[in-house]
N, C-alpha and C. Protein backbone atom coordinates (compact mmCIF):
# COMPACT_ATOMS: atom_id res chain seq x y z
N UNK A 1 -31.13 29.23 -11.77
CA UNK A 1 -30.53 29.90 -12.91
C UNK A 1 -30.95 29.17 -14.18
N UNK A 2 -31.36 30.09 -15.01
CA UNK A 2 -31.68 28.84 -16.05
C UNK A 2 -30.86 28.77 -17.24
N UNK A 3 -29.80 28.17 -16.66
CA UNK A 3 -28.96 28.10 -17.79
C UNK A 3 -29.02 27.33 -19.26
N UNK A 4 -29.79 26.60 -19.42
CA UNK A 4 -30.30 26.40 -20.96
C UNK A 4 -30.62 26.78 -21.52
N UNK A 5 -31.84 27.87 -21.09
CA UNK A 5 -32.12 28.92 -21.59
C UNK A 5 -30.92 30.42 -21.97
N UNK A 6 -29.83 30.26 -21.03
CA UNK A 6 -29.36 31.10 -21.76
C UNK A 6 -28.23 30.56 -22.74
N UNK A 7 -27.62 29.39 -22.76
CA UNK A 7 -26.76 29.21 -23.34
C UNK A 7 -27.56 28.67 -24.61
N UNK A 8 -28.73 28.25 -25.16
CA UNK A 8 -29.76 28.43 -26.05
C UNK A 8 -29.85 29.10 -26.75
N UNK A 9 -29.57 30.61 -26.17
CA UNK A 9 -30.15 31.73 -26.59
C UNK A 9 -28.46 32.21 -27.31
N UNK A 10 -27.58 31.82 -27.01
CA UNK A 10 -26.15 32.17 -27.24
C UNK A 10 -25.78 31.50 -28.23
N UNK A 11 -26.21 30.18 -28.22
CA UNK A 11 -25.96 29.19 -29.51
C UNK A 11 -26.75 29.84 -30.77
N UNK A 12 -27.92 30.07 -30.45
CA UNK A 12 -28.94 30.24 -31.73
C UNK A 12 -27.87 31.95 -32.01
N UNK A 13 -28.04 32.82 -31.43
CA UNK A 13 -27.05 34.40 -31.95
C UNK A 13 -25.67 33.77 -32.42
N UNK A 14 -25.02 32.76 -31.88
CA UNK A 14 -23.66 33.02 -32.56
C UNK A 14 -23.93 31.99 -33.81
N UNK A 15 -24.92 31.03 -33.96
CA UNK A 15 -24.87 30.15 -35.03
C UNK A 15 -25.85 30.26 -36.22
N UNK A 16 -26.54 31.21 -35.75
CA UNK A 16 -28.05 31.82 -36.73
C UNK A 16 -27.89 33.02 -36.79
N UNK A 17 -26.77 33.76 -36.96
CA UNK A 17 -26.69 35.28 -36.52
C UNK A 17 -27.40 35.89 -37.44
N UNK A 18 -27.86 35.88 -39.01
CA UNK A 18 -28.45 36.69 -40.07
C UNK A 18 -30.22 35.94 -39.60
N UNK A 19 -30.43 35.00 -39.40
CA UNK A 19 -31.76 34.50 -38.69
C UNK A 19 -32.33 34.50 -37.85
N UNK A 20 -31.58 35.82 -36.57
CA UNK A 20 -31.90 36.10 -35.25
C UNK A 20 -32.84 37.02 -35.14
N UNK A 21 -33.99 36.94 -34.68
CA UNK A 21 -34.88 37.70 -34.08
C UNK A 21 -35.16 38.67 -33.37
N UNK A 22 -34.44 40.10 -34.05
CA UNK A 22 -33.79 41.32 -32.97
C UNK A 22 -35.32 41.41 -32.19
N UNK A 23 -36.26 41.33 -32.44
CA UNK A 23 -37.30 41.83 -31.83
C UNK A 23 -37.38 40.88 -30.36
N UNK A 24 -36.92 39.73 -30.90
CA UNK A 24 -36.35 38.70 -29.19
C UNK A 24 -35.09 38.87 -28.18
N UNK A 25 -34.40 39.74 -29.16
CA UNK A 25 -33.36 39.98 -28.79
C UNK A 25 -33.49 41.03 -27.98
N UNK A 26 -33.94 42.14 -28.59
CA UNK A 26 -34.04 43.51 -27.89
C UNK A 26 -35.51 43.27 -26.57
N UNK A 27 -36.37 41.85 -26.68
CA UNK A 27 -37.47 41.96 -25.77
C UNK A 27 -36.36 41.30 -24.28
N UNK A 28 -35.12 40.68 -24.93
CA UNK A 28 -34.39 40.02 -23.77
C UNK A 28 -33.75 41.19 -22.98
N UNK A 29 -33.01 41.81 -23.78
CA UNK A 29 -32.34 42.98 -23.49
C UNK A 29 -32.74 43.47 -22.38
N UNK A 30 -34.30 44.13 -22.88
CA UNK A 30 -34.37 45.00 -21.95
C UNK A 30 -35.33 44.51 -20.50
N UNK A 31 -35.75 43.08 -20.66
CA UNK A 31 -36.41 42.67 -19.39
C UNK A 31 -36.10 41.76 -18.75
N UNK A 32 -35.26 40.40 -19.75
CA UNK A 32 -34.86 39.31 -19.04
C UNK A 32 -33.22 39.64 -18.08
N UNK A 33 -32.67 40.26 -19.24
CA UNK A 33 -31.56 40.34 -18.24
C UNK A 33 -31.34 40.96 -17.09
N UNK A 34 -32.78 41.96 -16.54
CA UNK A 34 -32.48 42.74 -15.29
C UNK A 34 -32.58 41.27 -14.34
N UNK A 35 -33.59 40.72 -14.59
CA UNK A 35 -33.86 39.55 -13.56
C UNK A 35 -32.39 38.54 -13.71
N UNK A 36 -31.77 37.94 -15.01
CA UNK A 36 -30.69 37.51 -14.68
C UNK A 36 -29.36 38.03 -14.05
N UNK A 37 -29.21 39.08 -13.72
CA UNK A 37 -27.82 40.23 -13.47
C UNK A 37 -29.06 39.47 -11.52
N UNK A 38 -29.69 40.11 -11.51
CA UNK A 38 -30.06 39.84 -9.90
C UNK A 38 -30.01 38.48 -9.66
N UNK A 39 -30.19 37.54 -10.54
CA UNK A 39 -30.17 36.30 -10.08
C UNK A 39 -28.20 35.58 -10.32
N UNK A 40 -27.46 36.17 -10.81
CA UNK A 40 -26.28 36.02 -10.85
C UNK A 40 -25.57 36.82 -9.84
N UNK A 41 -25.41 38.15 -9.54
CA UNK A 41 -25.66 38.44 -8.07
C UNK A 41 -25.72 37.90 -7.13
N UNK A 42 -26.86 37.55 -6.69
CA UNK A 42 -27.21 36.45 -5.36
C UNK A 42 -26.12 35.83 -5.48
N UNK A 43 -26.32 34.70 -6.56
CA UNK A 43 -25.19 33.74 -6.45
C UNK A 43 -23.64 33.96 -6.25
N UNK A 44 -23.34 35.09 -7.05
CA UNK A 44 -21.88 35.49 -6.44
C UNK A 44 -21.44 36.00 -5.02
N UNK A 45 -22.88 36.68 -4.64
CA UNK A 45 -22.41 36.56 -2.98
C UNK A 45 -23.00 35.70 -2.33
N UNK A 46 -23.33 34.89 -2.47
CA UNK A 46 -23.15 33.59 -1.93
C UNK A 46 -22.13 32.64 -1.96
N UNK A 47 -21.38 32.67 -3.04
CA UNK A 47 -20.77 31.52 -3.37
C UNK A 47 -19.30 32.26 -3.55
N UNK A 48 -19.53 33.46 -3.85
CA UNK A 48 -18.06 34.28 -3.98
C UNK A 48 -17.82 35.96 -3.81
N UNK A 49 -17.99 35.49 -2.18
CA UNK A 49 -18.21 37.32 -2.07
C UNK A 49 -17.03 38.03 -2.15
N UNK A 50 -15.80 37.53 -2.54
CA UNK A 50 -14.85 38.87 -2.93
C UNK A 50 -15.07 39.35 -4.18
N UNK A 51 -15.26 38.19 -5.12
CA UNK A 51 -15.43 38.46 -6.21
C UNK A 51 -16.74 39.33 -6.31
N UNK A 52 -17.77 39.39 -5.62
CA UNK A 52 -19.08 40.01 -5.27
C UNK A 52 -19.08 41.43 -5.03
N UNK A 53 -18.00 41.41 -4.10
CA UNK A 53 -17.64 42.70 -3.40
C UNK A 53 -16.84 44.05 -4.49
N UNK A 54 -16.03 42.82 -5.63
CA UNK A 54 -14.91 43.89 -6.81
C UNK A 54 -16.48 44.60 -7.70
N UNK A 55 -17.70 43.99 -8.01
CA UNK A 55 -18.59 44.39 -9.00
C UNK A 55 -19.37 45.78 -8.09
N UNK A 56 -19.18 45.81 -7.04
CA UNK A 56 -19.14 46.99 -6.38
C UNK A 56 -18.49 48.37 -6.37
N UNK A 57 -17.29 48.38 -7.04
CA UNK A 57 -16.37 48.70 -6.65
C UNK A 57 -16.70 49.65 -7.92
N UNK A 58 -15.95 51.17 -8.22
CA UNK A 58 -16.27 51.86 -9.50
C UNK A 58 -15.30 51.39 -10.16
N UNK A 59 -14.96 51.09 -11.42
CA UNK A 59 -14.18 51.31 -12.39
C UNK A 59 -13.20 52.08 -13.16
C-alpha cells in the first residue's frame, strides 16, 4: 500500500488547496484510485472480512 504517497497527496490538497494541480488530481482520479480501491480491498478481506463483506452489501 503506498501510503506516503497517499497521505502526501492529502497533505499537499488540504494545505496547498488554491496551488493544487487539478490536472494531477483528475489524472489520480481517474487511474490511480481504481488500483488503490483493489489494493484496499484485498486487504480488508484479509484482515477484516466482515467489514469486507458490509462494502458488498447495497446501500
Amino acid at each position: 500500500m503506498p501510503w506516503r504517497s497517499v497521505t502526501g497527496f492529502r497533505n499537499i490538497a488540504v494545505h496547498t488547496y488554491f496551488d493544487v494541480d487539478w490536472s494531477i488530481v483528475w489524472r489520480i482520479a481517474t487511474t490511480a484510485l481504481r488500483d488503490l480501491q483493489e489494493q484496499l480491498t484485498t486487504l480488508l478481506k484479509a484482515e477484516f472480512p466482515l467489514i469486507a463483506s458490509q462494502l458488498d452489501q447495497p446501500h
